[in-house]
C-alpha atoms as a PDB file:
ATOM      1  CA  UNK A   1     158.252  30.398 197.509  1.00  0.00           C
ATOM      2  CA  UNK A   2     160.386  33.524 197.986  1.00  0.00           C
ATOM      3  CA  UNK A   3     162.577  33.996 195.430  1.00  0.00           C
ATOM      4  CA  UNK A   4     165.222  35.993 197.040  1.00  0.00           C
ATOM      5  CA  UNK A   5     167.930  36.549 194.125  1.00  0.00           C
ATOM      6  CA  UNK A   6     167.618  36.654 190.261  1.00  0.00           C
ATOM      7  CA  UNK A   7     169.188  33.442 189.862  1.00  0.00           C
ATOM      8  CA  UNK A   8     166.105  31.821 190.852  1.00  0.00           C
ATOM      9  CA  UNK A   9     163.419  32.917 188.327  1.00  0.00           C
ATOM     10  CA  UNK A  10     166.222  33.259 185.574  1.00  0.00           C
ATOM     11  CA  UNK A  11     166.435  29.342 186.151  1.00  0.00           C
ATOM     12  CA  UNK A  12     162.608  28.621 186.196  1.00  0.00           C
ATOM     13  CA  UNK A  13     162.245  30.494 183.117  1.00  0.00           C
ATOM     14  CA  UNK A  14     165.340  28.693 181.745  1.00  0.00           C
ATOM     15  CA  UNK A  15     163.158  25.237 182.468  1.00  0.00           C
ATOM     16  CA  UNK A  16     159.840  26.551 181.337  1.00  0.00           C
ATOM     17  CA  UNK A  17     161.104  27.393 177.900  1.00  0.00           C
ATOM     18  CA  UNK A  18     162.830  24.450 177.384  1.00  0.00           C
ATOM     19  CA  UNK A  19     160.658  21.623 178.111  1.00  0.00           C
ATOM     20  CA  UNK A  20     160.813  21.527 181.856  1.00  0.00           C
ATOM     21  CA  UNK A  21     164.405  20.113 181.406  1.00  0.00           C
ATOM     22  CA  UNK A  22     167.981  21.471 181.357  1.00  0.00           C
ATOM     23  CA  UNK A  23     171.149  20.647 182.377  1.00  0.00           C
ATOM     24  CA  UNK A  24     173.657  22.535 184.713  1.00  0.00           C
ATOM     25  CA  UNK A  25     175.797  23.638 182.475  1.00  0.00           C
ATOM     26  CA  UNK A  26     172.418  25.119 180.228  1.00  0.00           C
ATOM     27  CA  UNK A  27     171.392  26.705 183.382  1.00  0.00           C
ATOM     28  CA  UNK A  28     174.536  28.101 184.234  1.00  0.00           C
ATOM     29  CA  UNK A  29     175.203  29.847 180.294  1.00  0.00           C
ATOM     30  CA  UNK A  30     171.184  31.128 181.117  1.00  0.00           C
ATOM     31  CA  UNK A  31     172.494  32.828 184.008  1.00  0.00           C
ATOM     32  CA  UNK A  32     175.949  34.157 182.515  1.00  0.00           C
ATOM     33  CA  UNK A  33     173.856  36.061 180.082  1.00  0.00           C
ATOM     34  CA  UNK A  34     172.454  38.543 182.417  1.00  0.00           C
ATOM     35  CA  UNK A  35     175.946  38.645 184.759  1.00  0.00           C
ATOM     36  CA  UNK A  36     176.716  42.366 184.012  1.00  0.00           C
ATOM     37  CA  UNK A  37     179.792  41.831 186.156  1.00  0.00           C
ATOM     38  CA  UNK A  38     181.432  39.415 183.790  1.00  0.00           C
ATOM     39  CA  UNK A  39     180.172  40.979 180.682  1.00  0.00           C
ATOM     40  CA  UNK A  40     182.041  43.928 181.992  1.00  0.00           C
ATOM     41  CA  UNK A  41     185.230  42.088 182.481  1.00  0.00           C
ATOM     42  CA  UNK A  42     185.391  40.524 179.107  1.00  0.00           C
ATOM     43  CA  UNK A  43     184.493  44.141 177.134  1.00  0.00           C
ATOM     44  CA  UNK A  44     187.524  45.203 179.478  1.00  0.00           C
ATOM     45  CA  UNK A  45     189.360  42.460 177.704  1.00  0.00           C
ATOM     46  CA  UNK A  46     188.305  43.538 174.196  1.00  0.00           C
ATOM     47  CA  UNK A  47     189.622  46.610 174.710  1.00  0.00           C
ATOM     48  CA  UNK A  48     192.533  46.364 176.040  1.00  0.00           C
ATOM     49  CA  UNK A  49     194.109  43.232 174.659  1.00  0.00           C
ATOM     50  CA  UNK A  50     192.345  41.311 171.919  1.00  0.00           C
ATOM     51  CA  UNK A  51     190.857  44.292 170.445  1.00  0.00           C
ATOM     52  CA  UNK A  52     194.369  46.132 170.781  1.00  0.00           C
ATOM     53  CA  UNK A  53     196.004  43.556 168.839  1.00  0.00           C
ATOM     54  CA  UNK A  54     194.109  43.149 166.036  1.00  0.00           C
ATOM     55  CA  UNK A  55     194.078  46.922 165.518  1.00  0.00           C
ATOM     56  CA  UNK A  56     197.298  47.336 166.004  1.00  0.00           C
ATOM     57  CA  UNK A  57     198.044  44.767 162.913  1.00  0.00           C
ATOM     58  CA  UNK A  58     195.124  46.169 160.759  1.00  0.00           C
ATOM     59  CA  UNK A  59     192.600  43.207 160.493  1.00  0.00           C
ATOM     60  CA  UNK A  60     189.708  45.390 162.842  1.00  0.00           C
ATOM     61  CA  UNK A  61     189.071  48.942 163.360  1.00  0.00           C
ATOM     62  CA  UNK A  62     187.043  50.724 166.276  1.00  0.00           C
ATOM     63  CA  UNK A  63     184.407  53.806 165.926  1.00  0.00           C
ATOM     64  CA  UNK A  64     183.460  54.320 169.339  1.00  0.00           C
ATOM     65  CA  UNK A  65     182.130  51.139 170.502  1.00  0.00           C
ATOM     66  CA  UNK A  66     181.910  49.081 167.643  1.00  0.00           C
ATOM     67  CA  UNK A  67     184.416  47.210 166.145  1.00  0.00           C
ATOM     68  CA  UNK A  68     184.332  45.896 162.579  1.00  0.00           C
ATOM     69  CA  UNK A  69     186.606  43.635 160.408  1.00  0.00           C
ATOM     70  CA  UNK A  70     189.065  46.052 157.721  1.00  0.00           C
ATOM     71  CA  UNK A  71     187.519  45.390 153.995  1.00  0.00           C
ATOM     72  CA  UNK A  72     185.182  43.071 154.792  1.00  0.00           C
ATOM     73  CA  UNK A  73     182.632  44.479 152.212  1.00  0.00           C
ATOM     74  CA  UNK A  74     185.049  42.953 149.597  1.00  0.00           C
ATOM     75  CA  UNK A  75     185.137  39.391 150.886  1.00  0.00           C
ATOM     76  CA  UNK A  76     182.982  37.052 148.779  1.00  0.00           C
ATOM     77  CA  UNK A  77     180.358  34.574 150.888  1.00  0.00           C
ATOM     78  CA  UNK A  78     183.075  31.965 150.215  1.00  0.00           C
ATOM     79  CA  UNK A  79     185.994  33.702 151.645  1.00  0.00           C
ATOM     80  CA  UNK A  80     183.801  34.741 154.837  1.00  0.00           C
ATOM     81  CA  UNK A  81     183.306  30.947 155.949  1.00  0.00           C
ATOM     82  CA  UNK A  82     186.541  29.820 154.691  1.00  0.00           C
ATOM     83  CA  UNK A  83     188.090  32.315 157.302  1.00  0.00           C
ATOM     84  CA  UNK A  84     185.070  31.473 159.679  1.00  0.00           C
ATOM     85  CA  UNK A  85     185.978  27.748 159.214  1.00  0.00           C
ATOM     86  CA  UNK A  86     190.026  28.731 159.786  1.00  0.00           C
ATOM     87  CA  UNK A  87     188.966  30.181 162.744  1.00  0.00           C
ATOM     88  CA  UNK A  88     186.922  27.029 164.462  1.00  0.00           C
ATOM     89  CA  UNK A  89     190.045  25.262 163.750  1.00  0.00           C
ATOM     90  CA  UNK A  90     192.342  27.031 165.218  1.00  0.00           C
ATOM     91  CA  UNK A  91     190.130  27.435 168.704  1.00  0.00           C
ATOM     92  CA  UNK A  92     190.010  23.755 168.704  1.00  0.00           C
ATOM     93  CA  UNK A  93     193.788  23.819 167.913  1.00  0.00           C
ATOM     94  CA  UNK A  94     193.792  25.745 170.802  1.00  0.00           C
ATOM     95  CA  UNK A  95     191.599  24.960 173.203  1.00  0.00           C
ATOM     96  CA  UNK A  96     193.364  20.529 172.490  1.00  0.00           C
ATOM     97  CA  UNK A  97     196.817  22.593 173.174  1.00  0.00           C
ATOM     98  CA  UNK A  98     196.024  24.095 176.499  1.00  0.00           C
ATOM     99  CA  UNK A  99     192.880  22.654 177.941  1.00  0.00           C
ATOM    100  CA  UNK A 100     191.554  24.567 180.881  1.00  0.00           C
ATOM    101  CA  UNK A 101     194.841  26.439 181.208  1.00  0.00           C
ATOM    102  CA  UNK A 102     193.173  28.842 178.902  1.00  0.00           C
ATOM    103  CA  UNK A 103     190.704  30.200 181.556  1.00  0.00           C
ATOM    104  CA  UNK A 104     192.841  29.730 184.587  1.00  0.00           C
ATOM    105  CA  UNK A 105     192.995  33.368 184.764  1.00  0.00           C
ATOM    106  CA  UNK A 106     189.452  33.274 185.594  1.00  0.00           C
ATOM    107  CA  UNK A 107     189.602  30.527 188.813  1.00  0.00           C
ATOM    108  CA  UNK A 108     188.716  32.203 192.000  1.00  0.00           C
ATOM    109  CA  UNK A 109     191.676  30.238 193.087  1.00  0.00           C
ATOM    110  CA  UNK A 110     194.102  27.265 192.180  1.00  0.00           C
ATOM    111  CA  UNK A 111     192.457  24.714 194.691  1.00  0.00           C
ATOM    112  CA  UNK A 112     190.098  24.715 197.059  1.00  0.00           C
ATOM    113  CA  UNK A 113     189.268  26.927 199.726  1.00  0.00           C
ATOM    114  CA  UNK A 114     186.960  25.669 202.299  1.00  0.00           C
ATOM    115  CA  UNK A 115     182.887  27.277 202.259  1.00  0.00           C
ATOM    116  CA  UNK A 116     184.063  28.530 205.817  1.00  0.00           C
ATOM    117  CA  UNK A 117     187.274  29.908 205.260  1.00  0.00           C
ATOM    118  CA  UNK A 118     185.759  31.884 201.933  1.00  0.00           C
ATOM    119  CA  UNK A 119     182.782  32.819 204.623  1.00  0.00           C
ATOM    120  CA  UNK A 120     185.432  34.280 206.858  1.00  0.00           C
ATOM    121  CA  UNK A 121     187.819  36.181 204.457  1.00  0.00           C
ATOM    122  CA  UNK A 122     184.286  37.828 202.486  1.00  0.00           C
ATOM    123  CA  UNK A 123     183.282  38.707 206.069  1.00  0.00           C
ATOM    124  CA  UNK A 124     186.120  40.354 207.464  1.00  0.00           C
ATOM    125  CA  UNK A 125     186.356  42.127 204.145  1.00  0.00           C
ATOM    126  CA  UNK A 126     182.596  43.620 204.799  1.00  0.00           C
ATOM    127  CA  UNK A 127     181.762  42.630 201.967  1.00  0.00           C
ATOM    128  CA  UNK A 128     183.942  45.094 200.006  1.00  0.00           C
ATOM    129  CA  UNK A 129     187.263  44.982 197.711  1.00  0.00           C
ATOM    130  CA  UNK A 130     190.298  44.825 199.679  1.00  0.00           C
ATOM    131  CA  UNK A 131     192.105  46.772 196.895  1.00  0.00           C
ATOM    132  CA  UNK A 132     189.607  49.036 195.870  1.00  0.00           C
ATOM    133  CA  UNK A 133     186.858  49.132 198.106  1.00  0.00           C
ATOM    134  CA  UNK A 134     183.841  48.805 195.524  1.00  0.00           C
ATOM    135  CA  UNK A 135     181.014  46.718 196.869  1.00  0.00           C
ATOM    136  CA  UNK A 136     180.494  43.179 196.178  1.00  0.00           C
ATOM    137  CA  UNK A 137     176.982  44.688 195.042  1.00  0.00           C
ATOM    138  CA  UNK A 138     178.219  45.886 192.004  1.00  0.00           C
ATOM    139  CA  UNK A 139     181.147  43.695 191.755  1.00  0.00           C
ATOM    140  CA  UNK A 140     181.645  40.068 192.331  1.00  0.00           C
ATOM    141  CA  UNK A 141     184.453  39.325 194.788  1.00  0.00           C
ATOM    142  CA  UNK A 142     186.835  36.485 194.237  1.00  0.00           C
ATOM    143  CA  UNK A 143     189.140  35.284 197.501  1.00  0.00           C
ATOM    144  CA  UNK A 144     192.676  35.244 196.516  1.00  0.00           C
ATOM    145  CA  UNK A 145     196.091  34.491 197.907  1.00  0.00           C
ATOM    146  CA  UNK A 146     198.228  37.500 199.178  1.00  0.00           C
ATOM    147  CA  UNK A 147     201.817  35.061 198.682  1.00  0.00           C
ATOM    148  CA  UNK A 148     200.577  32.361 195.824  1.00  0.00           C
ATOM    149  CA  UNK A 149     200.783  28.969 196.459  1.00  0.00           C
ATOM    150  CA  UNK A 150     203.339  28.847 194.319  1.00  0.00           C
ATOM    151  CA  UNK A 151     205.431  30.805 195.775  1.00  0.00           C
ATOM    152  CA  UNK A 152     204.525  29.065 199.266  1.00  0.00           C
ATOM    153  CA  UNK A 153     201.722  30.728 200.766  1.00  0.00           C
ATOM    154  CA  UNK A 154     199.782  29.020 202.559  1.00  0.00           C
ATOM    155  CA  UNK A 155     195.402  28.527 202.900  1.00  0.00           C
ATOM    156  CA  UNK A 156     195.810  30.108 206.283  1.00  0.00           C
ATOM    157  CA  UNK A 157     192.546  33.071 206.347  1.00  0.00           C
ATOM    158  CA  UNK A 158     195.829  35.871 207.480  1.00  0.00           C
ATOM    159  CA  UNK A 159     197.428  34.564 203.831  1.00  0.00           C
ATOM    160  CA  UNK A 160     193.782  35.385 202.347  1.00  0.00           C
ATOM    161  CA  UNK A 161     192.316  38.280 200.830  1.00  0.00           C
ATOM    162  CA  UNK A 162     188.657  39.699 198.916  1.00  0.00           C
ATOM    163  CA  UNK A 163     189.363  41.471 195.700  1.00  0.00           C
ATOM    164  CA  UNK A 164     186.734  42.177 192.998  1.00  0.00           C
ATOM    165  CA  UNK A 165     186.851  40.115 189.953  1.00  0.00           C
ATOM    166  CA  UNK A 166     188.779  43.522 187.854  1.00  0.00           C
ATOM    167  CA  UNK A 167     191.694  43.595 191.107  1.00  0.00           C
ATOM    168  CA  UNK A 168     192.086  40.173 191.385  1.00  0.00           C
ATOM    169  CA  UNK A 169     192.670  39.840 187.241  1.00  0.00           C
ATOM    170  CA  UNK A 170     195.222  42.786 187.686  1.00  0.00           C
ATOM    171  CA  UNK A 171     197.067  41.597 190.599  1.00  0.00           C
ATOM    172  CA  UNK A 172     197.761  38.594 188.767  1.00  0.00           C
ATOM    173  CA  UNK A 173     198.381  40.076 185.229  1.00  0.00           C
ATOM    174  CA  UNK A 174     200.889  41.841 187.041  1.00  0.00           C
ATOM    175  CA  UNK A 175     202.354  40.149 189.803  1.00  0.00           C
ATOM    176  CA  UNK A 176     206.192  39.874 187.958  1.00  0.00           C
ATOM    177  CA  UNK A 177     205.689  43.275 187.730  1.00  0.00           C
ATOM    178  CA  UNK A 178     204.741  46.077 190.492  1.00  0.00           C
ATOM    179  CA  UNK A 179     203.835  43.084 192.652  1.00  0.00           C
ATOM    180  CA  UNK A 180     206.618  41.316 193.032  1.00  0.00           C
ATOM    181  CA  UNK A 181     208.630  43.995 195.608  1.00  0.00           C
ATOM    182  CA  UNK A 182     205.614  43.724 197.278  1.00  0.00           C
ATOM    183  CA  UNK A 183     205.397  40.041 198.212  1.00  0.00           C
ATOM    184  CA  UNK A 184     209.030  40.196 198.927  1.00  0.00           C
ATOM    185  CA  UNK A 185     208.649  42.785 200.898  1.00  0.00           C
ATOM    186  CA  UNK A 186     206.599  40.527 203.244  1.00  0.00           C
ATOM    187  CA  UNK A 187     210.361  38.716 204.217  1.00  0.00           C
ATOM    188  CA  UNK A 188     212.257  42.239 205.460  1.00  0.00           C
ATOM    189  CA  UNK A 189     213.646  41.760 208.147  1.00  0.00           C
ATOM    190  CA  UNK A 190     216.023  44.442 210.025  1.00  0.00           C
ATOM    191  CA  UNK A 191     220.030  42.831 211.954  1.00  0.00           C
ATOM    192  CA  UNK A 192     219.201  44.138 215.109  1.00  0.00           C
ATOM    193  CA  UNK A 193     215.767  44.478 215.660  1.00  0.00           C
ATOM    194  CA  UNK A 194     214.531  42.326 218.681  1.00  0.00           C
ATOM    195  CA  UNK A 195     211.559  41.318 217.415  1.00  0.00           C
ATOM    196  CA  UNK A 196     212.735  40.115 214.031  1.00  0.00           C
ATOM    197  CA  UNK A 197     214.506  38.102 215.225  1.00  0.00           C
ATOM    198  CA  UNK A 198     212.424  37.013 218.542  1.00  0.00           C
ATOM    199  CA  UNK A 199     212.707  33.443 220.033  1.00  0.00           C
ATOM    200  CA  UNK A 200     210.880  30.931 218.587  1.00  0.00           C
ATOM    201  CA  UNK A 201     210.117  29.910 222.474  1.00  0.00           C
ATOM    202  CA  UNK A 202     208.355  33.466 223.032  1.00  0.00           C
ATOM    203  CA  UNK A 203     205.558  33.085 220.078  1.00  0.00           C
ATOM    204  CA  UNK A 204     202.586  31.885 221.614  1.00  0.00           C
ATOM    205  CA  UNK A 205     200.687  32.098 218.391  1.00  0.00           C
ATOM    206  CA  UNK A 206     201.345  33.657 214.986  1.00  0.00           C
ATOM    207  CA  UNK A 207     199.817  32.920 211.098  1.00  0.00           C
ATOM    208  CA  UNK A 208     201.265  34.082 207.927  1.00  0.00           C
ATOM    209  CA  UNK A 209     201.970  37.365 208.759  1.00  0.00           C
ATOM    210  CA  UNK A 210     202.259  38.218 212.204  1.00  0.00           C
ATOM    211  CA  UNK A 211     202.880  36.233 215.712  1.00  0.00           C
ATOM    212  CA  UNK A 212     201.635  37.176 219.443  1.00  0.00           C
ATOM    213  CA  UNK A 213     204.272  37.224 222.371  1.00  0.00           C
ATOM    214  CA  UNK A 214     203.618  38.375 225.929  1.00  0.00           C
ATOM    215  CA  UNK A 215     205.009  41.963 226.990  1.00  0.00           C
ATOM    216  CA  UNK A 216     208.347  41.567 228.694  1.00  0.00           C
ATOM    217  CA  UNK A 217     207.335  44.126 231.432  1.00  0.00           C
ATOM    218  CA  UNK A 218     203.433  43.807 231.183  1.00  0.00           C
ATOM    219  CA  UNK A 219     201.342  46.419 233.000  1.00  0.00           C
ATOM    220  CA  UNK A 220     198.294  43.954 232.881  1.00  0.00           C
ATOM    221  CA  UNK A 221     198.359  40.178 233.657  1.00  0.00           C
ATOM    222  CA  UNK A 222     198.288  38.603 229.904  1.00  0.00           C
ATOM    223  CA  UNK A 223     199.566  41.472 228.292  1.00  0.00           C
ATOM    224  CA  UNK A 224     200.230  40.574 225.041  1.00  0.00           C
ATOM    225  CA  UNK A 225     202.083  42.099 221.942  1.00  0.00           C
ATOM    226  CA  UNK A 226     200.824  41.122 218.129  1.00  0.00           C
ATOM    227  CA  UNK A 227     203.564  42.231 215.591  1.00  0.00           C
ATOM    228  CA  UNK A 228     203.609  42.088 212.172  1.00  0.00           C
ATOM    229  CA  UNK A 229     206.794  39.691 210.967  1.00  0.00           C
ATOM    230  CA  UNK A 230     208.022  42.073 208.317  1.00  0.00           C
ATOM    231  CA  UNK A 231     210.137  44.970 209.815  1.00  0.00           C
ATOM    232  CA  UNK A 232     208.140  47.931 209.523  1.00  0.00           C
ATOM    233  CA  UNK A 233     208.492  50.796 211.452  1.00  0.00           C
ATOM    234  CA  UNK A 234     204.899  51.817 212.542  1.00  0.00           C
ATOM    235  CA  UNK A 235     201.155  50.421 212.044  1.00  0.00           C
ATOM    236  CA  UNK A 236     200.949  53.393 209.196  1.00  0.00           C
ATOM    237  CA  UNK A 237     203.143  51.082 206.978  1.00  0.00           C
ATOM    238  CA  UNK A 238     201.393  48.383 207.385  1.00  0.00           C
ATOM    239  CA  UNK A 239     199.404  46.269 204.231  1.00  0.00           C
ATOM    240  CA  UNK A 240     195.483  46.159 204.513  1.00  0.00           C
ATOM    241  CA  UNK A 241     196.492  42.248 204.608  1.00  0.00           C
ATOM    242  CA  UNK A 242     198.595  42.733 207.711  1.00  0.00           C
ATOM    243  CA  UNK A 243     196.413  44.896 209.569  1.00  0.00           C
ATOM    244  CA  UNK A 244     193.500  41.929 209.392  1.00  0.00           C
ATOM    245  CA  UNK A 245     196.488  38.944 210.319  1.00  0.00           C
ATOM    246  CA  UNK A 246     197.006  41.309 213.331  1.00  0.00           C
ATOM    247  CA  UNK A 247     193.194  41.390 213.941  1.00  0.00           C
ATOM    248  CA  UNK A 248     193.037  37.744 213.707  1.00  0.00           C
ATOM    249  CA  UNK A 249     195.384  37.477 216.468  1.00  0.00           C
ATOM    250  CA  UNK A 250     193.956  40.250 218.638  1.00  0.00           C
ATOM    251  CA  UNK A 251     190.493  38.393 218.563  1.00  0.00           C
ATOM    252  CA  UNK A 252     191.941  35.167 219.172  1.00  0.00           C
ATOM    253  CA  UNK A 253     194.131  36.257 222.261  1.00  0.00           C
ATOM    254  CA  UNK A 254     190.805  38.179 223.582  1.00  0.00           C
ATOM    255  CA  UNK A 255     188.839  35.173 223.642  1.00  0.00           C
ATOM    256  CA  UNK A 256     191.483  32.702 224.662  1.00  0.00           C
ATOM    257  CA  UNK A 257     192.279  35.460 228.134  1.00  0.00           C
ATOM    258  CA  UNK A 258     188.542  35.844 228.335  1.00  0.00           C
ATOM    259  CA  UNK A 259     188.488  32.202 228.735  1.00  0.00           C
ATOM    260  CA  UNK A 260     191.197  31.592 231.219  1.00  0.00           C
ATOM    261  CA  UNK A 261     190.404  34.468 233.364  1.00  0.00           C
ATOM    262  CA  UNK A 262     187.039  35.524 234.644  1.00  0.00           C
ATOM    263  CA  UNK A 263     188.011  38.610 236.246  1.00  0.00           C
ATOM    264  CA  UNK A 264     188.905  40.294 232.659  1.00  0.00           C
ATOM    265  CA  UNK A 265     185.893  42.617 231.939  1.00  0.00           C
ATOM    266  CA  UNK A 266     187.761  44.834 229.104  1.00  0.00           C
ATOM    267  CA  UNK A 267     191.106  45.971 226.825  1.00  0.00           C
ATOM    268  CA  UNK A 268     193.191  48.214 225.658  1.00  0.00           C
ATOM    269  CA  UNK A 269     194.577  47.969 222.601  1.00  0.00           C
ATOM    270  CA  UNK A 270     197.108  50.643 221.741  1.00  0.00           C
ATOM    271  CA  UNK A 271     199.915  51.237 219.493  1.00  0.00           C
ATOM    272  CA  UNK A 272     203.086  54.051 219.767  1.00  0.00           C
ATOM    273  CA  UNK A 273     203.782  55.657 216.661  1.00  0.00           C
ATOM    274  CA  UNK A 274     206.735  57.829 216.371  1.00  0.00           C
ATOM    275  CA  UNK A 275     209.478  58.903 219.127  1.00  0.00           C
ATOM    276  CA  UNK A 276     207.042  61.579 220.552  1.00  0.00           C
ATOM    277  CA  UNK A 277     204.307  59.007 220.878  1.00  0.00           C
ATOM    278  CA  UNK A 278     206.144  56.539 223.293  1.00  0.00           C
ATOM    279  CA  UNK A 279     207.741  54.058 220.256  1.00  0.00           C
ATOM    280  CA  UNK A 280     211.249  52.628 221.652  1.00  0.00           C
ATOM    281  CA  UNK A 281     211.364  49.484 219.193  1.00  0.00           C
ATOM    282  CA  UNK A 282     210.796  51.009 215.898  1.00  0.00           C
ATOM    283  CA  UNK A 283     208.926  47.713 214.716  1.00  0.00           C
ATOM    284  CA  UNK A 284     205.402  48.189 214.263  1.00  0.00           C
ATOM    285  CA  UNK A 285     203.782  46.294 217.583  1.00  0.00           C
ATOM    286  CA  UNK A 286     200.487  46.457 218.881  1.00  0.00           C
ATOM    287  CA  UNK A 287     199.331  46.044 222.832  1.00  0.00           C
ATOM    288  CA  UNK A 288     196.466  44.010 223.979  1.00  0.00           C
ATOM    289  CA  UNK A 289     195.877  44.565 227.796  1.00  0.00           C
ATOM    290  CA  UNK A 290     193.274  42.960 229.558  1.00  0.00           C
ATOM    291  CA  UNK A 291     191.410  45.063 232.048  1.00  0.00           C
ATOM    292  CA  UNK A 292     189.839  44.223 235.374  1.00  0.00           C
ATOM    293  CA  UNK A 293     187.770  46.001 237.293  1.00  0.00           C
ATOM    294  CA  UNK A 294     189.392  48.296 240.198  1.00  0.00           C
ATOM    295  CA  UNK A 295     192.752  48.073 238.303  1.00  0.00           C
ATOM    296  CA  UNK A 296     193.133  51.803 238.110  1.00  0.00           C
ATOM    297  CA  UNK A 297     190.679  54.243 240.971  1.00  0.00           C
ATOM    298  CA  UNK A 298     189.074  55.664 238.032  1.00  0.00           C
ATOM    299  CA  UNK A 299     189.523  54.101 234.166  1.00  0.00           C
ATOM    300  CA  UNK A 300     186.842  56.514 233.402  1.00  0.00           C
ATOM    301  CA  UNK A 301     189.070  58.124 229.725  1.00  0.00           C
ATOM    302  CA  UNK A 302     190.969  55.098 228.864  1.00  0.00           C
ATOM    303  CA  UNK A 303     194.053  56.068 226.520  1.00  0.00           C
ATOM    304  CA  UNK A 304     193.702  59.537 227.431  1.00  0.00           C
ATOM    305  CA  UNK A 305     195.609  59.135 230.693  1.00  0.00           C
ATOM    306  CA  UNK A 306     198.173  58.987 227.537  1.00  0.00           C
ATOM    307  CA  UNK A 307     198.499  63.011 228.666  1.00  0.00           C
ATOM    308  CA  UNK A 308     198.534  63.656 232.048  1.00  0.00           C
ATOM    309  CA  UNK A 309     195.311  65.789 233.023  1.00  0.00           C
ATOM    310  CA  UNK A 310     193.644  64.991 229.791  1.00  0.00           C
ATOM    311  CA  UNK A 311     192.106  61.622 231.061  1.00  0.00           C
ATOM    312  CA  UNK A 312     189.410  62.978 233.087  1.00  0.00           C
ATOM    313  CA  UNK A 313     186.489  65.109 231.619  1.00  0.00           C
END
C-alpha cells in the first residue's frame, strides 16, 4: 500500500499501540496531535484572548512563551485540586449551558456544503487563501460564505469563498465590525444607472453577484455582457469574490455559445476602464464576444486593433 498522506500511518500506529482497536473519535484526537495548523490557531487564541484576560486581572503572568499561574508556589496540595476541581465544574457548567455552540466558531460552515461544490470553490481558489493568499500547504482552508446565511446568502459557488482557517476565524470575529460596510456594500446600487436597474426580461443568467445580458448593439453574434450587480465603476473595484461570480458566468456563457454554434472557434473578452479607455456606462461590465473564423481579414493582434496601427506586428 502507498501511503500517500500522514494521516495514514499516524492511524496504523494509532491501532498498533492500542490493541488493533480504536474508535473514530480516538483516531481523530491521534491525528489532532500532530495538526500544526490547529495547534497554531489555538496558541493564537492563548495569546490574544484567554491569555490576555487572565493577565490582565492578575491570576497568570507571561515570560516569553510560558505562562504560569501568579503565587502558585504558596498554594497548598489541597488548594491546587480544590481550584482544579472548581474548574471541571465550571467547564461542565459550561459546556451543559451552551452545548456545541461553544465551538461553532470552529465549523467550516453552518450546514452543509455539497463534496462538489467544496471541490469547486477549493479549485477555483488554486488551492490558496482568498484573503491572504497563503497555501493550503501550510494552512488548512475552510469554505465560507461571502453574505452568511443569516443574513440571506445563499449555497450558490459565486456566494462561496476559500479562506485559511486564521481569515476565516477573523472575518467572522469581526464581521459587525470592518465587515459589515462590506457586505452591504454588495446592495449599492446607483438612480440612474442602466444596468442597475436592467430588466428582469434581459438577464439571461446571473448568481449571487453578477447576471449576463446580451450587448444591445453586439459586434459578434452572442455577444454577451457579465456585470457585477453592485454599482461599481470599473473591474479595479471589484471584490476577489466578484471577479470569480463574473468568471463563473463567462465560462458558463462560453460553453453554452460553444454549444449552440459550431462556427465559434474563439473570444474576446475585454473590459473599458476609464473615459480614455472607451467606458460610456461607468458600471463595471465585461464583454464576451464569440469569434469565428474570417470575421475580421486578419485577427492576427486581437485587442490591439484597440489602437489603430498597433494591431499588426
Amino acid at each position: 500500500m502507498r501511503m500517500s498522506h500522514v494521516y495514514h500511518p499516524v492511524m496504523l500506529k494509532s491501532l498498533l499501540e492500542s490493541n488493533g482497536s480504536l474508535t473514530s473519535e480516538e483516531i481523530a484526537k491521534a491525528i489532532l496531535v500532530l495538526d500544526e495548523s490547529q495547534v497554531d490557531y489555538y496558541k493564537k487564541i492563548t495569546n490574544t484572548m484567554v491569555g490576555r484576560v487572565l493577565r490582565n486581572h492578575g491570576f497568570v503572568q507571561k515570560e516569553k512563551e510560558i505562562y504560569s499561574i501568579v503565587g502558585f508556589q504558596n498554594l497548598t496540595e489541597q488548594e491546587i485540586q480544590t481550584l482544579i476541581a472548581l474548574c471541571k465544574t465550571k467547564i461542565d457548567e459550561y459546556s451543559k449551558k451552551r452545548g456545541e455552540r461553544i465551538w461553532q466558531h470552529r465549523k467550516l460552515s453552518s450546514g452543509l456544503i455539497s463534496g462538489t461544490v467544496r471541490y469547486g470553490v477549493l479549485k477555483r481558489a488554486g488551492t490558496r487563501c482568498e484573503l491572504c493568499g497563503v497555501s493550503n500547504e501550510i494552512k488548512a482552508l475552510e469554505v465560507d460564505h461571502i453574505i452568511p446565511r443569516n443574513k440571506g446568502g445563499s449555497d450558490d459557488i459565486s456566494n462561496l469563498q476559500a479562506l485559511c482557517y486564521s481569515c476565516n476565524a477573523m472575518k467572522r470575529d469581526r464581521d459587525d465590525t470592518d465587515f459589515t460596510k462590506v457586505r452591504e456594500s454588495y446592495n449599492k446600487r446607483n438612480d440612474g444607472c442602466m444596468f442597475c436597474d436592467i430588466s428582469k426580461e434581459r438577464v439571461i443568467h446571473e448568481n449571487e453577484l453578477a447576471y449576463a445580458i446580451k450587448d444591445g448593439f453586439p459586434v459578434t453574434d452572442s455577444h454577451t455582457l457579465i456585470i457585477p450587480k453592485r454599482h461599481v465603476k470599473d473591474y479595479f473595484g471589484l471584490f476577489t469574490s466578484e471577479v470569480n461570480a463574473c468568471n463563473q458566468l463567462i465560462q458558463k456563457l462560453k460553453n453554452e455559445i460553444e454549444a449552440e454554434d459550431k462556427s465559434v472557434a474563439g473570444f474576446n473578452i475585454g473590459m473599458n476602464n476609464g473615459e480614455s479607455a472607451g467606458q460610456t456606462i461607468f458600471h463595471a461590465h465585461i464583454h464576451l464576444i464569440p469569434r469565428r473564423n474570417g470575421d475580421v481579414d486578419n485577427p492576427r493582434g486581437g485587442v490591439r486593433h484597440l489602437i489603430p496601427g498597433k494591431g499588426s506586428y
